[in-house]
C-alpha atoms as a PDB file:
ATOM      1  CA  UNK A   1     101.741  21.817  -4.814  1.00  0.00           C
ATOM      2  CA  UNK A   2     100.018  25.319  -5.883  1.00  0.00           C
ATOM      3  CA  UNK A   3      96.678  25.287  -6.695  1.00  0.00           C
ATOM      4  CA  UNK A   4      97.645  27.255  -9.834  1.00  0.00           C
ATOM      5  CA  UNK A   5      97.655  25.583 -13.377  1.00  0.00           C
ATOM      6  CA  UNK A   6     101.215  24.627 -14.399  1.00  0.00           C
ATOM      7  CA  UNK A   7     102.789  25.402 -17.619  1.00  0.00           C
ATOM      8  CA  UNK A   8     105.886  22.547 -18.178  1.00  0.00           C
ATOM      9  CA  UNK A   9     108.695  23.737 -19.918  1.00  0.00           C
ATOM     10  CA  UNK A  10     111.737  26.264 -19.548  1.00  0.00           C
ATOM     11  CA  UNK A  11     112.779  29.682 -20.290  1.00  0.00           C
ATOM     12  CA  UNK A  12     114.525  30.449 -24.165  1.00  0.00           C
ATOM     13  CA  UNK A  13     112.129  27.094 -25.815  1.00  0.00           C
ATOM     14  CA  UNK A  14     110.222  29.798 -28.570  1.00  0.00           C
ATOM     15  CA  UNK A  15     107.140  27.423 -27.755  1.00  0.00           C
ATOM     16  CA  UNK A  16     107.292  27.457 -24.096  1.00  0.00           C
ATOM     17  CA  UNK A  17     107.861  31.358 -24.772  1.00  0.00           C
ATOM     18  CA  UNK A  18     104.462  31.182 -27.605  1.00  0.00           C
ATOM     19  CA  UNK A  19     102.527  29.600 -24.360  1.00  0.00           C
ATOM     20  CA  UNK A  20     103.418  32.052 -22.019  1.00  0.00           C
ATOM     21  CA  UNK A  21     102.768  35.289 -24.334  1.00  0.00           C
ATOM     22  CA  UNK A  22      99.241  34.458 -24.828  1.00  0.00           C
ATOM     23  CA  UNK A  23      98.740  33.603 -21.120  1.00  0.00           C
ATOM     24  CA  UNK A  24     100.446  37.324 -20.427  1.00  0.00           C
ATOM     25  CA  UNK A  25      98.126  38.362 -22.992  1.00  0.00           C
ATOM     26  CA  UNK A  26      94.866  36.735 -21.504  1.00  0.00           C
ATOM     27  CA  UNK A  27      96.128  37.636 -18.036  1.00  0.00           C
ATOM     28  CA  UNK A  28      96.312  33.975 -16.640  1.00  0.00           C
ATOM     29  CA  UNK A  29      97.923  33.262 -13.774  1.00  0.00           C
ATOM     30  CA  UNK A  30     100.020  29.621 -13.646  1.00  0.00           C
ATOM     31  CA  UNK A  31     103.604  28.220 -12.624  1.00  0.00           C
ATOM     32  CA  UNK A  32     106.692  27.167 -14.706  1.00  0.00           C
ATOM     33  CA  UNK A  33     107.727  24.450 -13.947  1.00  0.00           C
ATOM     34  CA  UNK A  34     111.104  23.882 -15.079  1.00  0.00           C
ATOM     35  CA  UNK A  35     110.700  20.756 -17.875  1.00  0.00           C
ATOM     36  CA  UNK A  36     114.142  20.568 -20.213  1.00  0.00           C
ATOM     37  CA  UNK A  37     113.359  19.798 -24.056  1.00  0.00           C
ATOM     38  CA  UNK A  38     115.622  16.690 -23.969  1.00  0.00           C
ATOM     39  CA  UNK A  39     116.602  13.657 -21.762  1.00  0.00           C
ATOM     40  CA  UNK A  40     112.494  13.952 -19.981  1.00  0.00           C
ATOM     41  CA  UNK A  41     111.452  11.655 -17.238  1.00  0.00           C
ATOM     42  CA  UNK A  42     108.888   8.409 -17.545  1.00  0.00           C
ATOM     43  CA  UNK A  43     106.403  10.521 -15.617  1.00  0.00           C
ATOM     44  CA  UNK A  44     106.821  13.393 -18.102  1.00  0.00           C
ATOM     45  CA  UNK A  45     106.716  11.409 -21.502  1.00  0.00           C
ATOM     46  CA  UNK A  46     103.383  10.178 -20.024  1.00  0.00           C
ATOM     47  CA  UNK A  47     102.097  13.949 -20.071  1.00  0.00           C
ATOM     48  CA  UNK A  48     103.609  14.484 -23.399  1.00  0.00           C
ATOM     49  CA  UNK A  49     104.010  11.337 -25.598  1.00  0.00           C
ATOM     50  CA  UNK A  50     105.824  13.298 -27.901  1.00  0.00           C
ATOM     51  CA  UNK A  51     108.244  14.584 -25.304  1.00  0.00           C
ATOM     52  CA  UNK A  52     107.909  18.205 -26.287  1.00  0.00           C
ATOM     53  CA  UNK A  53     107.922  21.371 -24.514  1.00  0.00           C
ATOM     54  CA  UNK A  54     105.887  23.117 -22.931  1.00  0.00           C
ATOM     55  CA  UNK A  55     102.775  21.188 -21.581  1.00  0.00           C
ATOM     56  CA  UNK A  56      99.779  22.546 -19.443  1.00  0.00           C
ATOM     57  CA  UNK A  57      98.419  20.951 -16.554  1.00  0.00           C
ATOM     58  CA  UNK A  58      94.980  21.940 -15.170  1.00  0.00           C
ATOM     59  CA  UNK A  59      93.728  19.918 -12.495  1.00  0.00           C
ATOM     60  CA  UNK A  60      93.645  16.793 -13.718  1.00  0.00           C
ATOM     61  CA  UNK A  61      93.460  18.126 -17.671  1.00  0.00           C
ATOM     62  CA  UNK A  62      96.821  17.378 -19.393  1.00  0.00           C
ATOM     63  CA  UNK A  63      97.317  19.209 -22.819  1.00  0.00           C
ATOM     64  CA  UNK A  64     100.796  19.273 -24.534  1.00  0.00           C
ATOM     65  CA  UNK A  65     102.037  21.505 -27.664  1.00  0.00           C
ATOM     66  CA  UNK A  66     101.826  25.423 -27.801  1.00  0.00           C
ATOM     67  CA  UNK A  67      99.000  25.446 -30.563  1.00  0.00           C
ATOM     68  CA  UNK A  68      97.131  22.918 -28.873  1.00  0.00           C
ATOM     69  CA  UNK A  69      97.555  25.034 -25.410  1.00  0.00           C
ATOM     70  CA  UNK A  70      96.681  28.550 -27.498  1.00  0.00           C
ATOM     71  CA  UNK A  71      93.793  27.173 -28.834  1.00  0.00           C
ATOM     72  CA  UNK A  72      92.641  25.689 -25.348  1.00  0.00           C
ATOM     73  CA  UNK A  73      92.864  28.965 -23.648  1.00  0.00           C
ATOM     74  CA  UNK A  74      91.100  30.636 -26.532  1.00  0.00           C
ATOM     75  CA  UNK A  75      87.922  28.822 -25.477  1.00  0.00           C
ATOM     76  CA  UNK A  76      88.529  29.077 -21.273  1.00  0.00           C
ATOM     77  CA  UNK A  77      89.668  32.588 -21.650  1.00  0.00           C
ATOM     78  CA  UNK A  78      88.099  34.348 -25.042  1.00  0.00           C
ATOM     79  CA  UNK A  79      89.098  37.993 -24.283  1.00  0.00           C
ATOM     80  CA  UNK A  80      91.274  39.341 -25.382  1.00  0.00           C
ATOM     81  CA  UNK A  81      91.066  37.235 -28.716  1.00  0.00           C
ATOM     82  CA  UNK A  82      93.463  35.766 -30.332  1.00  0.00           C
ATOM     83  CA  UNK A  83      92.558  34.382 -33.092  1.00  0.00           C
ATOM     84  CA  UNK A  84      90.344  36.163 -35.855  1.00  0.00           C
ATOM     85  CA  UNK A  85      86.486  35.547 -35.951  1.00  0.00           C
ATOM     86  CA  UNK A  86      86.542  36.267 -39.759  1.00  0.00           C
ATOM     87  CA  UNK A  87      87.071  32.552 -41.339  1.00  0.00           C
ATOM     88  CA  UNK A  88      89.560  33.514 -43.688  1.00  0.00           C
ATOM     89  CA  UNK A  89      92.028  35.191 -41.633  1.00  0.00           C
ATOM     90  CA  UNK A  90      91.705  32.498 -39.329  1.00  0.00           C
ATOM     91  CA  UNK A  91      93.043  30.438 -41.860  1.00  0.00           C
ATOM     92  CA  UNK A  92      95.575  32.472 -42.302  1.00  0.00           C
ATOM     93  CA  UNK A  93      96.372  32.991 -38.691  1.00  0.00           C
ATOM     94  CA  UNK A  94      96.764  28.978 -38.327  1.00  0.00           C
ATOM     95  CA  UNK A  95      99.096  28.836 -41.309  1.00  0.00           C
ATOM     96  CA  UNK A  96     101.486  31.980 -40.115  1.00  0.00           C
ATOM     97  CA  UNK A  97     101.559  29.922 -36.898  1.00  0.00           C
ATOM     98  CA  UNK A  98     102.540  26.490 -38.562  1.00  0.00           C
ATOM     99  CA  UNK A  99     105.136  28.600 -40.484  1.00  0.00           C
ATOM    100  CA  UNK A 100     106.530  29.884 -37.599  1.00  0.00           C
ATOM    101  CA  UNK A 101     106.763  26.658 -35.507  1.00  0.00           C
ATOM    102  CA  UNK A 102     108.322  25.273 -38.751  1.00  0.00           C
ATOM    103  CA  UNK A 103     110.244  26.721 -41.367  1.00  0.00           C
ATOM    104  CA  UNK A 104     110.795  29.853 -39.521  1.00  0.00           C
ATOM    105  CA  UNK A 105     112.179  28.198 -36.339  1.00  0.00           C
ATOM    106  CA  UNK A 106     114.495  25.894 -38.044  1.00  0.00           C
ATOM    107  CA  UNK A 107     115.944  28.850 -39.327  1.00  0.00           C
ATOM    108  CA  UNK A 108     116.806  31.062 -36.788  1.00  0.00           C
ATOM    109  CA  UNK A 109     117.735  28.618 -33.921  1.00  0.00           C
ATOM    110  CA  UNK A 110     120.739  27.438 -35.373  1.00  0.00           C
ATOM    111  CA  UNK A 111     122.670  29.960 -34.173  1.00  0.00           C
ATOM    112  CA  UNK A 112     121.103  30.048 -30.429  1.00  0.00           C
ATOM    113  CA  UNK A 113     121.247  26.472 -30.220  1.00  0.00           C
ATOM    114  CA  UNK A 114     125.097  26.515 -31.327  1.00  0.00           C
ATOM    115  CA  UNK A 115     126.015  29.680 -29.223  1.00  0.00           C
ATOM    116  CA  UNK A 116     124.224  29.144 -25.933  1.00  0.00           C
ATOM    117  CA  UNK A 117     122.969  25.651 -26.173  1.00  0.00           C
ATOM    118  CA  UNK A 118     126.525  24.420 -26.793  1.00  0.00           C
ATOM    119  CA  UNK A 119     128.135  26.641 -24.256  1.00  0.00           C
ATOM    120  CA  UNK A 120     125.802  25.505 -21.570  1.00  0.00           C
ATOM    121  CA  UNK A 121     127.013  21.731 -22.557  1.00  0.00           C
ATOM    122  CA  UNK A 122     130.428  23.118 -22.943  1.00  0.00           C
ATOM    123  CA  UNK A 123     130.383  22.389 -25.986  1.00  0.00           C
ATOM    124  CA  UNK A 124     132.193  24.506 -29.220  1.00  0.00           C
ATOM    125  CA  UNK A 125     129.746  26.354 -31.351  1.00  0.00           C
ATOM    126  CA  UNK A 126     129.749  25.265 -35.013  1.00  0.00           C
ATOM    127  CA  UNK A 127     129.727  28.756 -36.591  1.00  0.00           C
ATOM    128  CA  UNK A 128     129.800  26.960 -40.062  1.00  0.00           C
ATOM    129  CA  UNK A 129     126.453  25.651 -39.501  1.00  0.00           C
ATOM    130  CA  UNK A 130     125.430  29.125 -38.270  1.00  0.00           C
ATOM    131  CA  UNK A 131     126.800  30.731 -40.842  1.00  0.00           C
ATOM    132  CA  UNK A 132     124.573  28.377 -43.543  1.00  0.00           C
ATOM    133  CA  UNK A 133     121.682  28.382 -41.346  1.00  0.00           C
ATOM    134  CA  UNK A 134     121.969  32.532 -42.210  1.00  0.00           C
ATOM    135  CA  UNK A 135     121.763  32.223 -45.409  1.00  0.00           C
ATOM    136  CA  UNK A 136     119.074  29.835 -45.340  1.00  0.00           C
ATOM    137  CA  UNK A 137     117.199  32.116 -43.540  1.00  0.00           C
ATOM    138  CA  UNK A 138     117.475  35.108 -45.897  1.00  0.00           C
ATOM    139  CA  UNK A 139     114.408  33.466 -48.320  1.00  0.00           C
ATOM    140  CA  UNK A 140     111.954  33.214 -45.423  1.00  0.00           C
ATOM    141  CA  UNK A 141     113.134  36.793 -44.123  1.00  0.00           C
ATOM    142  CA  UNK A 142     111.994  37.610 -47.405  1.00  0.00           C
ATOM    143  CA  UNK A 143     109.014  35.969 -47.260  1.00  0.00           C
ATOM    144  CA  UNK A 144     107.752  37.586 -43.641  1.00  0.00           C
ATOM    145  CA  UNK A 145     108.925  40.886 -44.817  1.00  0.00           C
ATOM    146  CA  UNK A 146     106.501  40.986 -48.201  1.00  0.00           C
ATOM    147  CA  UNK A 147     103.597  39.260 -45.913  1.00  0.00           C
ATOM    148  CA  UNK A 148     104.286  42.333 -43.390  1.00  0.00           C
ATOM    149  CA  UNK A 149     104.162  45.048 -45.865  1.00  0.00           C
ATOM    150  CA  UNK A 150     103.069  48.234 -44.228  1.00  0.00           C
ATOM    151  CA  UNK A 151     100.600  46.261 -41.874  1.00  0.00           C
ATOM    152  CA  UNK A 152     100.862  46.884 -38.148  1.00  0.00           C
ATOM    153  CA  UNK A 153      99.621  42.707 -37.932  1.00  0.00           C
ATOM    154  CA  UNK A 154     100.080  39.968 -40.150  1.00  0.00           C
ATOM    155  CA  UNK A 155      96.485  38.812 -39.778  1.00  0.00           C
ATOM    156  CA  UNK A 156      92.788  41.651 -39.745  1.00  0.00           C
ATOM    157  CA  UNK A 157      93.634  44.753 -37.402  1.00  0.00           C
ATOM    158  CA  UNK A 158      94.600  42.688 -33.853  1.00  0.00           C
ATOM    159  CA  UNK A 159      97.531  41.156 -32.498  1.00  0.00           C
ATOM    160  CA  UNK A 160      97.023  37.648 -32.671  1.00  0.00           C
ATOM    161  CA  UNK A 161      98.438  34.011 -32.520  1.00  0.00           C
ATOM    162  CA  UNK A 162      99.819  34.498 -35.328  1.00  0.00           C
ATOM    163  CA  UNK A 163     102.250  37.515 -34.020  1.00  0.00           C
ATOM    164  CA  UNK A 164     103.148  35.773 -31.261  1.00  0.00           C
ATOM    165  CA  UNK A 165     104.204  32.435 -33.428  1.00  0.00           C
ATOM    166  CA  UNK A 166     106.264  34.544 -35.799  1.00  0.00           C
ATOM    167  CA  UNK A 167     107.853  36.740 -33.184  1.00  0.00           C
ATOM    168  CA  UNK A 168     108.767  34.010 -30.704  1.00  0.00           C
ATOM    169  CA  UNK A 169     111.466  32.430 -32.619  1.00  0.00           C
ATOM    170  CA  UNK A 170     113.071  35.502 -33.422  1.00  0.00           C
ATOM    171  CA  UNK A 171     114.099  35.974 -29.558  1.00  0.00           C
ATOM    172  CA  UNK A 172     115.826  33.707 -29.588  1.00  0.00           C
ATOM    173  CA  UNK A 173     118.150  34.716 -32.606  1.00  0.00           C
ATOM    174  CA  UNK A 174     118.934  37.872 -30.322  1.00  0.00           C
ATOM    175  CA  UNK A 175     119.317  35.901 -27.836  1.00  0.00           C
ATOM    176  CA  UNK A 176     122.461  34.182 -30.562  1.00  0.00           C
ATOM    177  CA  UNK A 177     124.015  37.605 -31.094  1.00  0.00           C
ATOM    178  CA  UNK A 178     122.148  38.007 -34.421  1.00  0.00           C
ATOM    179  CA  UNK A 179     119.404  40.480 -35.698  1.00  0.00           C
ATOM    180  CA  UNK A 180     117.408  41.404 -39.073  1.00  0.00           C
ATOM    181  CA  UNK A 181     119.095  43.376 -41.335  1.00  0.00           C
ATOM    182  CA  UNK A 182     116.527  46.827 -41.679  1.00  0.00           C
ATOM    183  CA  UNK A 183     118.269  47.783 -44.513  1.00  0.00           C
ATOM    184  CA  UNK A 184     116.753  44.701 -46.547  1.00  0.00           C
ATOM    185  CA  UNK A 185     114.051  43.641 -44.447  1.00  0.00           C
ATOM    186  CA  UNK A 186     112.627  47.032 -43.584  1.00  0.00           C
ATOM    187  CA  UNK A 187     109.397  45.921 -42.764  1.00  0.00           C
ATOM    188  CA  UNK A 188     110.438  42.621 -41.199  1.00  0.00           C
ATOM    189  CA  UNK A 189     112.543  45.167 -38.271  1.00  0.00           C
ATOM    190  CA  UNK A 190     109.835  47.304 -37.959  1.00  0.00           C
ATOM    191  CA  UNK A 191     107.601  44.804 -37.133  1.00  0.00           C
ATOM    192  CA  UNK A 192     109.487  42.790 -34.594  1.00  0.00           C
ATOM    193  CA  UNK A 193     110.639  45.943 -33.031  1.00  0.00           C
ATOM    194  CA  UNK A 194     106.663  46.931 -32.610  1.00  0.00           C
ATOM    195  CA  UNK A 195     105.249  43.181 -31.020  1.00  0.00           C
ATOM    196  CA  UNK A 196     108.295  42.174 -29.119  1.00  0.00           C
ATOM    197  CA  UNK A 197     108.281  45.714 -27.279  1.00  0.00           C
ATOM    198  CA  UNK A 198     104.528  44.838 -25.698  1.00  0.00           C
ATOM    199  CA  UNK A 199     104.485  44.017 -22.226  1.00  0.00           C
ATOM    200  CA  UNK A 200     104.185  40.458 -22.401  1.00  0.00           C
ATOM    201  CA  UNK A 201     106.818  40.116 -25.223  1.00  0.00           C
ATOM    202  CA  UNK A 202     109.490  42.180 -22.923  1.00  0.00           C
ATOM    203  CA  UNK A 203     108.938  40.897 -19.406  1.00  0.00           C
ATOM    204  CA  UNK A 204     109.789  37.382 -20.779  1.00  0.00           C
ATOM    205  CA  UNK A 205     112.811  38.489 -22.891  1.00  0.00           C
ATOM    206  CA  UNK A 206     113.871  40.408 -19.480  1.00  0.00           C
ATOM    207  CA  UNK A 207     113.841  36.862 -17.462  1.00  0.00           C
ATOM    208  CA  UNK A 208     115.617  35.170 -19.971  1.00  0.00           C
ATOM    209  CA  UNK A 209     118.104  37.362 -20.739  1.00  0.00           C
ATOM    210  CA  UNK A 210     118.815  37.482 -17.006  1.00  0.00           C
ATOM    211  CA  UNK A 211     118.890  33.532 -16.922  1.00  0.00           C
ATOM    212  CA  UNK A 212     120.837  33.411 -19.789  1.00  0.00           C
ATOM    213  CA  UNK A 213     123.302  35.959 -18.768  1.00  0.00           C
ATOM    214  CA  UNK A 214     122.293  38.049 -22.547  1.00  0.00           C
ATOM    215  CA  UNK A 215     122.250  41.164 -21.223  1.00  0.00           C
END
């Protein structure tokens, strides 16, 4: 077993892909280890009672959910920050994130979990569930897109938690075939195109598109 703290979970979850920006980001070094977000074993439930992906493993320190894991690694590892010092766009930061994990997510995974999900079960998409989940979607699009503005960062002048939380799940609608339509939510593209070009955005899409066979 590697000495290295483990990070349970797999590749394409937009939480297990939340966890592993901000460990790119802080430069941490761990392992995936390959946890799928349905059918888990005994052993794993008794890790995370809520059998969620991902969950961190330290030693003998168990900690599951991304914001819980973000927030952990914030105090181990405080540089680079991410999470605003200034009180009130902390706040902020935390509710972009629960957004993101929430609303946002249930909006734009419709179609990944029906187009690769599905396929992977052999399985036939439901494209009239994708198609609804698209226009569901079009409301919180214009949400993000008015919060964005002409701001390089949702929250104070850094990249932070809550980039990475609104950013992850959109991945994963790529990953579907779909994308933002720039000529409606022109701020919306311009911002995803910025974040999810960094370094630790990319070399994570790269893997998974290879896994996935997205190229």
């Amino acid at each position: 077993m590697s000495d290295k703290p483990i990070l349970h979970g797999v590749n394409a979850s937009p939480f297990v892909r939340k966890a592993r920006i901000a460990l790119a980001e802080k430069g941490i070094d761990y392992e995936l280890v390959p946890v799928m977000p349905m059918g888990q074993s005994a052993e794993y439930m008794k890790k995370s009672p809520l059998g969620k992906i991902p969950c961190w493993e330290e030693g003998d320190y168990i900690l599951p959910d991304s914001s819980c894991i973000i927030a952990y690694l914030e105090r181990t590892h405080p540089d680079p920050a991410l999470y605003p010092s200034d009180p009130k766009q902390f706040g902020r930061a935390l509710w972009y994130e629960e957004y993101a994990d929430t609303k946002l997510t249930e909006a734009v995974t419709t179609a990944f979990f029906n187009r690769i999900v599905k396929k992977m079960m052999n399985q036939e998409p439901d494209e009239a569930a994708v198609a609804a989940s698209l226009v569901a979607a079009e409301p919180v699009f214009d949400y993000l897109d008015g919060e964005i503005a002409d701001r390089e960062v949702l929250v104070g002048s850094h990249f932070s938690v809550a980039d990475i939380a609104v950013c992850s799940p959109f991945v994963n609608f790529a990953h579907a075939g779909e994308s933002v339509d720039g000529s409606r939510w022109p701020q919306l593209v311009a911002y995803l195109a910025r974040h999810l070009a960094r370094p630790s955005f990319k070399s994570v899409i790269e893997e998974e598109k290879a896994a996935l066979g997205t190229r």
